[in-house]
PDB file of N, CA and C in Angstrom:
ATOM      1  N   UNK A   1      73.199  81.044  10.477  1.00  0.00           N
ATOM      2  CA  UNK A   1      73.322  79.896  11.360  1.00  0.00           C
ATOM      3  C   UNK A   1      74.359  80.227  12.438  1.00  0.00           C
ATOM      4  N   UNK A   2      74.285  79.967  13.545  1.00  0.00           N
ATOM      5  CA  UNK A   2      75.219  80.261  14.976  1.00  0.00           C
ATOM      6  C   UNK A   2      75.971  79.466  15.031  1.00  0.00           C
ATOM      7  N   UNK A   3      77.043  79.678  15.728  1.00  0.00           N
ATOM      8  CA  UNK A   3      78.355  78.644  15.728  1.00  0.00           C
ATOM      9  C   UNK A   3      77.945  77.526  16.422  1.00  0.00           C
ATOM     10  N   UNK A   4      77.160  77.359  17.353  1.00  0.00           N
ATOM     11  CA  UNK A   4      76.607  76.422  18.090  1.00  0.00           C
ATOM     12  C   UNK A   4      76.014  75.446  17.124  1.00  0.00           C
ATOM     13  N   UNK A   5      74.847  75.907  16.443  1.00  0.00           N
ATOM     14  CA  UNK A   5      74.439  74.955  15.114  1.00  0.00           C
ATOM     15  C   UNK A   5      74.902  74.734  14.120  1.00  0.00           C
ATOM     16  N   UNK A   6      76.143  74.910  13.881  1.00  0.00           N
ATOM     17  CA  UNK A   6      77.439  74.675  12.749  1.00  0.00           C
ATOM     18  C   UNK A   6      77.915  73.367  13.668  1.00  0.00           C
ATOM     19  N   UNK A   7      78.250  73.410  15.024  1.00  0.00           N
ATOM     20  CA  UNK A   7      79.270  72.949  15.565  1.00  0.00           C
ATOM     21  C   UNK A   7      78.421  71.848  15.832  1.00  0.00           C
ATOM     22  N   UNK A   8      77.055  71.505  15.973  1.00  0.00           N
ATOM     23  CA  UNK A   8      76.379  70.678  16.574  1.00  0.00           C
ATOM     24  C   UNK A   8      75.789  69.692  14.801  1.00  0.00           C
ATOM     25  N   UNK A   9      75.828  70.261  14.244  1.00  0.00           N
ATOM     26  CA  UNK A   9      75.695  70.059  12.878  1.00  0.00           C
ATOM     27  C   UNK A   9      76.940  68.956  12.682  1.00  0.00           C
ATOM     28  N   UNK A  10      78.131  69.588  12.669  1.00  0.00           N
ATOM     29  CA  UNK A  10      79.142  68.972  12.657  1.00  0.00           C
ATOM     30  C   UNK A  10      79.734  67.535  12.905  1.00  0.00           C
ATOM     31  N   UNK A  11      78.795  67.709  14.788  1.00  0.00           N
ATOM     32  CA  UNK A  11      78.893  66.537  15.579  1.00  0.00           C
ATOM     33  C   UNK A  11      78.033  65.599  14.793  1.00  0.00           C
ATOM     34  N   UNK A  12      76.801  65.492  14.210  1.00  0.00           N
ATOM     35  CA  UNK A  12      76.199  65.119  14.121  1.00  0.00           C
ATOM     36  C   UNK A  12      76.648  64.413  12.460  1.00  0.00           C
ATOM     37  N   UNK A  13      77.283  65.103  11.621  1.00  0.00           N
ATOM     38  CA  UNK A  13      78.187  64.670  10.904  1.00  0.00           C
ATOM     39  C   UNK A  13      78.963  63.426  11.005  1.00  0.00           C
ATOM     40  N   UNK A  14      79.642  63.663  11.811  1.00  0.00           N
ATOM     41  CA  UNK A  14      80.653  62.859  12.591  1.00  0.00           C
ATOM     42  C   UNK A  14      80.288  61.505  13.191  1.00  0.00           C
ATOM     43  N   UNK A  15      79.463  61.747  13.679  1.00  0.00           N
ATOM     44  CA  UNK A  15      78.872  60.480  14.391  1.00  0.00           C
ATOM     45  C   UNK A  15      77.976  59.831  13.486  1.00  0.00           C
ATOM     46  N   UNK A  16      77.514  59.992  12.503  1.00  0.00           N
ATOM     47  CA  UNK A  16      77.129  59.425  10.960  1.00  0.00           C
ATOM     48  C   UNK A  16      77.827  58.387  10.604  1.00  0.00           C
ATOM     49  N   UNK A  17      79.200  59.146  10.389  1.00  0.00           N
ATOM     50  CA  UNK A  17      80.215  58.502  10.031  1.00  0.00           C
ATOM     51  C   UNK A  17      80.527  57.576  10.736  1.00  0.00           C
ATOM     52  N   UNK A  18      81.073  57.654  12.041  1.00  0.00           N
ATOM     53  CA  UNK A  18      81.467  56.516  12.915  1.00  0.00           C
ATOM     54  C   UNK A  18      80.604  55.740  12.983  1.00  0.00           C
ATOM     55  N   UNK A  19      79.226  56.151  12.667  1.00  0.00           N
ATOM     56  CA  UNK A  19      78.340  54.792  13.023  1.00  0.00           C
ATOM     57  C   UNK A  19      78.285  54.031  11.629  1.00  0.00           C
ATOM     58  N   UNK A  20      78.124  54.855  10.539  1.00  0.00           N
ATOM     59  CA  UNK A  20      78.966  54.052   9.541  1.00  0.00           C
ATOM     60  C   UNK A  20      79.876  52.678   9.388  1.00  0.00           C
ATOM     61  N   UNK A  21      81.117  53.258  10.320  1.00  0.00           N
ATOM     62  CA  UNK A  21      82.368  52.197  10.132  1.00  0.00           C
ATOM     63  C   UNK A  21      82.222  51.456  11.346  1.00  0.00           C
ATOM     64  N   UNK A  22      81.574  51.272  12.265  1.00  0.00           N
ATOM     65  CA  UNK A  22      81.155  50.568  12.977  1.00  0.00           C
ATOM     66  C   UNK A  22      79.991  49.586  12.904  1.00  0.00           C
ATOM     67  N   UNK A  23      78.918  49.746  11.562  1.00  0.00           N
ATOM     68  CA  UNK A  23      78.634  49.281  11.139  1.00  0.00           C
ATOM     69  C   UNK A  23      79.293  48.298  10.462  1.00  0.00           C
ATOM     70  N   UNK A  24      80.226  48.607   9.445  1.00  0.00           N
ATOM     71  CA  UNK A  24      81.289  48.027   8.606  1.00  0.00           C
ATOM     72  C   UNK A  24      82.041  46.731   9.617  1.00  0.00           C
ATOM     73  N   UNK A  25      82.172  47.303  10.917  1.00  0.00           N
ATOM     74  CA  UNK A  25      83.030  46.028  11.679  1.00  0.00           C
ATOM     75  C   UNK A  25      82.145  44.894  12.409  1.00  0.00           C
ATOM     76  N   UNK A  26      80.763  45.482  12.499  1.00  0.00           N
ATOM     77  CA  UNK A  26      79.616  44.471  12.853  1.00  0.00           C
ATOM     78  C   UNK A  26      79.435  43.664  11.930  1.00  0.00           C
ATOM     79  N   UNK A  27      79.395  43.823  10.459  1.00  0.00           N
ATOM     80  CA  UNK A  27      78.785  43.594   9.549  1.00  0.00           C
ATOM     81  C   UNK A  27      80.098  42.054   9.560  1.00  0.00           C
ATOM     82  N   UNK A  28      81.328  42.605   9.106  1.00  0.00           N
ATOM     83  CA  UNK A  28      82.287  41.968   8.665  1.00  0.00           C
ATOM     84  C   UNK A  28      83.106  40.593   9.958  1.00  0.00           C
ATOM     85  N   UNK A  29      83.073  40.999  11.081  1.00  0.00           N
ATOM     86  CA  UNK A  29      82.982  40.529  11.818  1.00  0.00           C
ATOM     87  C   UNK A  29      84.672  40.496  12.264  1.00  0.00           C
ATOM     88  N   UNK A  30      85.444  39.614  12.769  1.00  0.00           N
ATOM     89  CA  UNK A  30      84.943  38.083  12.159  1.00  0.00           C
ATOM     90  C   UNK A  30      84.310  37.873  13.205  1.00  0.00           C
ATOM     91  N   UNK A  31      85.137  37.899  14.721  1.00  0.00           N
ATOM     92  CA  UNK A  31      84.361  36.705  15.556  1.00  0.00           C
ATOM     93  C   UNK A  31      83.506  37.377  16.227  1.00  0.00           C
ATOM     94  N   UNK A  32      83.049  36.498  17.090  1.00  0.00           N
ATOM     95  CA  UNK A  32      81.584  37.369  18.311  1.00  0.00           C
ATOM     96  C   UNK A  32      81.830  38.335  19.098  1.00  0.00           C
ATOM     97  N   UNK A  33      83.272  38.379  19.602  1.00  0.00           N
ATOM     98  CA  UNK A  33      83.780  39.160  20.382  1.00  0.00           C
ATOM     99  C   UNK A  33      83.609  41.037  19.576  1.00  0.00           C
ATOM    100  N   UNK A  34      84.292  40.480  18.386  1.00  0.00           N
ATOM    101  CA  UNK A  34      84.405  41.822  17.483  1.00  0.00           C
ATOM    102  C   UNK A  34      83.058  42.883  17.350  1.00  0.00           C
ATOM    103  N   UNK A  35      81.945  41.220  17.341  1.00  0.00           N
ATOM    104  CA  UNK A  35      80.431  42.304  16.760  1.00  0.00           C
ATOM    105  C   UNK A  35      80.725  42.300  17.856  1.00  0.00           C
ATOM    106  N   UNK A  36      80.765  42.117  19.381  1.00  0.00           N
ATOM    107  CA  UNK A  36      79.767  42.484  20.943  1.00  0.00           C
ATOM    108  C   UNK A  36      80.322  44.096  20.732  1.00  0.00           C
ATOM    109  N   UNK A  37      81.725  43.981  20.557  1.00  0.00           N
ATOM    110  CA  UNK A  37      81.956  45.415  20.672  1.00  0.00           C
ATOM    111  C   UNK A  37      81.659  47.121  20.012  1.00  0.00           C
ATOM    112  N   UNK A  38      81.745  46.227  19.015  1.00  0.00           N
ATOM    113  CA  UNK A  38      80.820  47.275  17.549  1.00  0.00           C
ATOM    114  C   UNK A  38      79.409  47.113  18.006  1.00  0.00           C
ATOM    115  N   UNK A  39      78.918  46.490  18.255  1.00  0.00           N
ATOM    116  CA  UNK A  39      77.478  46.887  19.067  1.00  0.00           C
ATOM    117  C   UNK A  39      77.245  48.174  20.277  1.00  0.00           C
ATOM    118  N   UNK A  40      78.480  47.514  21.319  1.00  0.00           N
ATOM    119  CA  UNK A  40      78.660  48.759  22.148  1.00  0.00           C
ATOM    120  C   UNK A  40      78.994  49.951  21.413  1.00  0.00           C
ATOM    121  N   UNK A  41      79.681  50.061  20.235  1.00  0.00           N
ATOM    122  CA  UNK A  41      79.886  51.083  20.144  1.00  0.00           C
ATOM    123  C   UNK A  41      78.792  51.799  19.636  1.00  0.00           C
ATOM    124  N   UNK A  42      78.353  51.275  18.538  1.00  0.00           N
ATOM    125  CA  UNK A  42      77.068  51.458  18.283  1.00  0.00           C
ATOM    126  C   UNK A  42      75.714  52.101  19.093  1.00  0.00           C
ATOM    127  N   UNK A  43      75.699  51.668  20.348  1.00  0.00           N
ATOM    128  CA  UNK A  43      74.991  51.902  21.029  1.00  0.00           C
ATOM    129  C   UNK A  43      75.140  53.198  21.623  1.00  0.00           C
ATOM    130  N   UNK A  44      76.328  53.531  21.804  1.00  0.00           N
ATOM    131  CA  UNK A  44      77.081  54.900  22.281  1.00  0.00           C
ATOM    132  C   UNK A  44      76.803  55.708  21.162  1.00  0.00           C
ATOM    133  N   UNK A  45      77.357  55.724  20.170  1.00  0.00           N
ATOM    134  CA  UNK A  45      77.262  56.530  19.139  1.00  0.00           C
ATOM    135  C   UNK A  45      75.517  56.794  18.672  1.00  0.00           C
ATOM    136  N   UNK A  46      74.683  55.819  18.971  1.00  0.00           N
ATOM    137  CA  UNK A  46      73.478  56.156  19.162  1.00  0.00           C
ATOM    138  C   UNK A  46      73.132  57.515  20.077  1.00  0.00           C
ATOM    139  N   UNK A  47      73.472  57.090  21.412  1.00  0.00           N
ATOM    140  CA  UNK A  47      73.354  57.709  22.677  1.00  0.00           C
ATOM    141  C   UNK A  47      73.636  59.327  22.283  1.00  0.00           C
ATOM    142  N   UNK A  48      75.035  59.104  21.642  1.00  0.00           N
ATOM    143  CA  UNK A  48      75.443  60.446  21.818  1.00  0.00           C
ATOM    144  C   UNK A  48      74.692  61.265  20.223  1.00  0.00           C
ATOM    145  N   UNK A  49      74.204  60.477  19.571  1.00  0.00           N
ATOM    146  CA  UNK A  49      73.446  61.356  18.550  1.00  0.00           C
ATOM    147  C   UNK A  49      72.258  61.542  19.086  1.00  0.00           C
ATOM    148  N   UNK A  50      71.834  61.100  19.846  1.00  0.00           N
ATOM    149  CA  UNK A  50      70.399  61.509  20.638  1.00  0.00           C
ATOM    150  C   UNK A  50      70.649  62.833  21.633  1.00  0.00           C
ATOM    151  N   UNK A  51      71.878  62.646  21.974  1.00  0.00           N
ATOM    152  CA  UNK A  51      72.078  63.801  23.164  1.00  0.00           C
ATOM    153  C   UNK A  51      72.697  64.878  22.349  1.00  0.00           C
ATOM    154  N   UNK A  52      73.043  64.748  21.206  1.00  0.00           N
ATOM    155  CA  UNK A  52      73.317  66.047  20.316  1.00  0.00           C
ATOM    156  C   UNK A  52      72.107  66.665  19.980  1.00  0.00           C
ATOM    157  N   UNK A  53      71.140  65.659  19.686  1.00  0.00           N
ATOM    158  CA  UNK A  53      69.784  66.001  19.133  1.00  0.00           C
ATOM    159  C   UNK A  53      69.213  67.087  20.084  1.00  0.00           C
ATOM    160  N   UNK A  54      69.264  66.387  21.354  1.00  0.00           N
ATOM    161  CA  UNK A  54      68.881  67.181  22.488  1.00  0.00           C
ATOM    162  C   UNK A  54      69.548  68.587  22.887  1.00  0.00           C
ATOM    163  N   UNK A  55      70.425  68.417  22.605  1.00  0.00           N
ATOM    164  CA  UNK A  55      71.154  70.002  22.336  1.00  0.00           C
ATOM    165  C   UNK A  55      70.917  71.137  21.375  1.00  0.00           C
ATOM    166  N   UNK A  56      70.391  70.740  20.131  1.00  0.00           N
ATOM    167  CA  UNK A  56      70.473  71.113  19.098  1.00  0.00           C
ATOM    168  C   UNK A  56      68.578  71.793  19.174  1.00  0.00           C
ATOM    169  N   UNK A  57      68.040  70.921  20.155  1.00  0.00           N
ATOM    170  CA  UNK A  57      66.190  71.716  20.072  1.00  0.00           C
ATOM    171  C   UNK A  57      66.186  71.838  21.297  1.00  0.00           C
ATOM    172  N   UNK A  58      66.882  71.518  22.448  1.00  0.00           N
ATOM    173  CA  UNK A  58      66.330  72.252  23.601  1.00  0.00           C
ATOM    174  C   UNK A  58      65.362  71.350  24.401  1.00  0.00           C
ATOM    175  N   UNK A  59      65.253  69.991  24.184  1.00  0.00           N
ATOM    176  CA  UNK A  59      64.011  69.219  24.190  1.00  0.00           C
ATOM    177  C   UNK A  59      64.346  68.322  24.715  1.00  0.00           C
ATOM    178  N   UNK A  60      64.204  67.901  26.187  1.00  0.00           N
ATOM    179  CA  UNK A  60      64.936  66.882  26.980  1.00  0.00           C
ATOM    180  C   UNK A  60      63.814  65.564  27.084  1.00  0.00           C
ATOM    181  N   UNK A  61      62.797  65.468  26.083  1.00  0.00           N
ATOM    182  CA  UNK A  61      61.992  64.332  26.429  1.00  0.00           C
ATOM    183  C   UNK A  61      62.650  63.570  26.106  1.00  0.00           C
ATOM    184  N   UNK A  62      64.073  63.434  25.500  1.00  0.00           N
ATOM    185  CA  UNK A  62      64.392  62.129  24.979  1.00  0.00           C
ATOM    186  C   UNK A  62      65.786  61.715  25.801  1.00  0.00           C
ATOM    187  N   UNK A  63      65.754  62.424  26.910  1.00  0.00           N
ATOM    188  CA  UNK A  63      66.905  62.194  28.019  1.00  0.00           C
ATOM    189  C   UNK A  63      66.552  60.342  28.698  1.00  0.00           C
ATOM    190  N   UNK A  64      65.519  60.185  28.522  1.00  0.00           N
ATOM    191  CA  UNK A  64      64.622  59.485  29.536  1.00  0.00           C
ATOM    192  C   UNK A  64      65.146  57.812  28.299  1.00  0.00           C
ATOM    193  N   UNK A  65      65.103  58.333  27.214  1.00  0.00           N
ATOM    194  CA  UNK A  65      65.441  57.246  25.872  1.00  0.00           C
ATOM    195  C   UNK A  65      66.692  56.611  26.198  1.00  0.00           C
ATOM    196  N   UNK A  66      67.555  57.938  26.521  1.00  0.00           N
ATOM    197  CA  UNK A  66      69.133  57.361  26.500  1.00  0.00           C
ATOM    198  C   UNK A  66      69.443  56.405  27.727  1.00  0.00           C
ATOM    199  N   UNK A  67      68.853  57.186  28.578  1.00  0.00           N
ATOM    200  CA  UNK A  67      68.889  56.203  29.887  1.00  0.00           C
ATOM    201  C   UNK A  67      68.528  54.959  29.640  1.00  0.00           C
ATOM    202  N   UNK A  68      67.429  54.389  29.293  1.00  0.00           N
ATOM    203  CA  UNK A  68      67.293  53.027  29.118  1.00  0.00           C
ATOM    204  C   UNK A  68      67.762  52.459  28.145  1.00  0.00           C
ATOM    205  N   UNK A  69      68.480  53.405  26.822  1.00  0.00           N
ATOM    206  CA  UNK A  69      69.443  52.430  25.603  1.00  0.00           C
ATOM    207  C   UNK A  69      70.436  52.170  26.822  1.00  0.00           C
ATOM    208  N   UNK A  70      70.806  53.260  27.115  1.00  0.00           N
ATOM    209  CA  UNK A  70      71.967  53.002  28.075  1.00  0.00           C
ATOM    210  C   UNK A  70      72.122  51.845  29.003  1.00  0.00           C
ATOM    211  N   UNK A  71      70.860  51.597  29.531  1.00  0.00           N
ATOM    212  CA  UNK A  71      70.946  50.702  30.411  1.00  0.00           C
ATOM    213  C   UNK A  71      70.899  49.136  30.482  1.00  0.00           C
ATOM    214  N   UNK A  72      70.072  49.185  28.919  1.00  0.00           N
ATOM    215  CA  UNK A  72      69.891  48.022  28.234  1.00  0.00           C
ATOM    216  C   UNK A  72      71.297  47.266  27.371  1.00  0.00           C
ATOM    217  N   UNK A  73      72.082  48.444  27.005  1.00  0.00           N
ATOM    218  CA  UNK A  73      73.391  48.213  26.441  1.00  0.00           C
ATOM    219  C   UNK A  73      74.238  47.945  27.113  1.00  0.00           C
ATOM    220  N   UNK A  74      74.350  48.421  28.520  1.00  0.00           N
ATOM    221  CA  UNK A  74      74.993  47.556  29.312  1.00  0.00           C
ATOM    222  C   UNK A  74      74.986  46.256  29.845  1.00  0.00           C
ATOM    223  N   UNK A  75      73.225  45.747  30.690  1.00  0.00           N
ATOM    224  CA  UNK A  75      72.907  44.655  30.438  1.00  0.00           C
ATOM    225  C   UNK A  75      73.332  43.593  29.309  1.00  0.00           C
ATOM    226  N   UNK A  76      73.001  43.918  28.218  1.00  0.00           N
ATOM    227  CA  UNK A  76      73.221  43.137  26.977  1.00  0.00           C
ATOM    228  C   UNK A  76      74.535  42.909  26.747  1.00  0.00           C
ATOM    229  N   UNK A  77      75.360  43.367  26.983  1.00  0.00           N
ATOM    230  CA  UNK A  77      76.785  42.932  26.372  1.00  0.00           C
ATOM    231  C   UNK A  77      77.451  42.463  27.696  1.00  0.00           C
ATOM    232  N   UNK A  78      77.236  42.929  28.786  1.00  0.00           N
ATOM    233  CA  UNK A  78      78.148  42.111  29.858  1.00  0.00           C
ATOM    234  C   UNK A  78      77.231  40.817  29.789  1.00  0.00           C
ATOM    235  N   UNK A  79      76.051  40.581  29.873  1.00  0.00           N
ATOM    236  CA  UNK A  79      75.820  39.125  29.573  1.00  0.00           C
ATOM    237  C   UNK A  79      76.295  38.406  28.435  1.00  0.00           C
ATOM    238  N   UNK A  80      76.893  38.811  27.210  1.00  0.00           N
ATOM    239  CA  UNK A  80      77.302  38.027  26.167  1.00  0.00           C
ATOM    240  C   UNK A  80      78.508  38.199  26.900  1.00  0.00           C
ATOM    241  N   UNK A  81      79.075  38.971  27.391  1.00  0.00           N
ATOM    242  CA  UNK A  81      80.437  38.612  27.543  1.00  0.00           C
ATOM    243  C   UNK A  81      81.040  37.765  28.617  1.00  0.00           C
ATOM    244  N   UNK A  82      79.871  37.543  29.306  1.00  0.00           N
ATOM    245  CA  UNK A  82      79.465  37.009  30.870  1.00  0.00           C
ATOM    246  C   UNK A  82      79.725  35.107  30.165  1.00  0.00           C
ATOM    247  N   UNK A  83      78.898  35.236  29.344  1.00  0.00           N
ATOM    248  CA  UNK A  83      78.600  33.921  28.080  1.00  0.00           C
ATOM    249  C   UNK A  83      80.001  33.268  27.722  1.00  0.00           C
ATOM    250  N   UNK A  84      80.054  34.241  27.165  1.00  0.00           N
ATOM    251  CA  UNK A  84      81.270  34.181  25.842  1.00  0.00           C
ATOM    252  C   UNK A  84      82.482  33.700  26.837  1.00  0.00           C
ATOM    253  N   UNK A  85      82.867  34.460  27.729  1.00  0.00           N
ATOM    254  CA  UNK A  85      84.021  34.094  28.479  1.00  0.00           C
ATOM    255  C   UNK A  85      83.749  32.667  29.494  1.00  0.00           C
ATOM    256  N   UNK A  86      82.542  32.530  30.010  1.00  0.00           N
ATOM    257  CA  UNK A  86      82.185  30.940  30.192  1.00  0.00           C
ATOM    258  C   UNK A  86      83.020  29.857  29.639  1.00  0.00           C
ATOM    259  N   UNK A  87      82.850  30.195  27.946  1.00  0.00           N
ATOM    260  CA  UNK A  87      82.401  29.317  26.978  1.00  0.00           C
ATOM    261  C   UNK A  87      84.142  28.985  26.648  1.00  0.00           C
ATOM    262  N   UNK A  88      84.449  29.876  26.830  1.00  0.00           N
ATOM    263  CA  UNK A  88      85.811  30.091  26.397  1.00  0.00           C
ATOM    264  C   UNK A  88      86.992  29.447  27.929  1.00  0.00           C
ATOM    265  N   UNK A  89      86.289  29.451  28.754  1.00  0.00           N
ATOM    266  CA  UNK A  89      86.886  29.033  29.968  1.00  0.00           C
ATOM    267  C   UNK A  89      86.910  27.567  29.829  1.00  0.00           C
ATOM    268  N   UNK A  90      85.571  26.989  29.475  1.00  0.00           N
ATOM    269  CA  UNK A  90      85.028  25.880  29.479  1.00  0.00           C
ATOM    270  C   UNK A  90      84.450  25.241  31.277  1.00  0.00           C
ATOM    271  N   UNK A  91      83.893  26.398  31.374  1.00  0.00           N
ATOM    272  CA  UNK A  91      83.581  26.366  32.795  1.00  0.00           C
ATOM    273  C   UNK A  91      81.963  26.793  32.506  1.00  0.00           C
ATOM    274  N   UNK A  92      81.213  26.365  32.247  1.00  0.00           N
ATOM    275  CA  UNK A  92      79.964  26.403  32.484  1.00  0.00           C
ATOM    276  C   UNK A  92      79.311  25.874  32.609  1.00  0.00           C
ATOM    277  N   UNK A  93      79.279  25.357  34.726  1.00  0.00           N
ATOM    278  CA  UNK A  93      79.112  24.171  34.919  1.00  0.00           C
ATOM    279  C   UNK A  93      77.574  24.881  35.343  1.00  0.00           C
ATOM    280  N   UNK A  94      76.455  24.635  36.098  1.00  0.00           N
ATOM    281  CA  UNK A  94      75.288  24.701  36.285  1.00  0.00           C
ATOM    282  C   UNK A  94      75.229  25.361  37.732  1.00  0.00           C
ATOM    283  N   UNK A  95      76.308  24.679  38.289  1.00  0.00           N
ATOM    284  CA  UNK A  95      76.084  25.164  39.758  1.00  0.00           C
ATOM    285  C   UNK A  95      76.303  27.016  39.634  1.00  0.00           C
ATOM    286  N   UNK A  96      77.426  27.436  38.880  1.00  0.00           N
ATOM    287  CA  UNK A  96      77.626  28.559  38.733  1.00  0.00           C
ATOM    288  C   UNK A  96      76.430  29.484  38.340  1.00  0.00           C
ATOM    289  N   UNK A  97      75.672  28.927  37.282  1.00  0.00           N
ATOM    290  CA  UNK A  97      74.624  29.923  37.186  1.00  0.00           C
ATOM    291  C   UNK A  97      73.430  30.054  38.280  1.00  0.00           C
TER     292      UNK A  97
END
């Protein structure tokens, strides 16, 4: 095995794990704020096990994947947070949206 596929092996290890305990802080919570963020992270740690993947075979059809998790994960959480901080203002009057 080449140091490259030890090392990519590794990563891929790793990011197991973190998605693991980021699981653990979605799961447990407490508040909404906590999951939005463990989601993002989540979503990253997705990203970047896809782009290890892609390293690891040489095989960029799935470049095209990350881009739209990517893009969708951004969407998605600045609108909850878009929400959330509304809600928390107590400013979510109608005219604003």
């Amino acid at each position: 095995m080449s140091t490259a596929a030890v090392l990519l092996t590794v990563a891929l290890a790793l990011l197991g794990l973190s998605l693991l305990l980021v699981t653990v802080r979605f799961v447990r919570g407490p508040s909404a704020l906590d999951r939005l963020v463990s989601l993002d992270a989540i979503v990253a740690v997705v990203m970047c096990g896809l782009m290890a993947h892609v390293a690891m075979t040489h095989d960029s059809a799935t470049v095209p994947a990350v881009v739209a998790i990517s893009l969708v994960g951004f969407l998605g959480s600045s609108t909850v947070a878009r929400v959330v901080g509304r809600r928390r203002d107590g400013s979510a009057d109608e005219e604003e949206l």
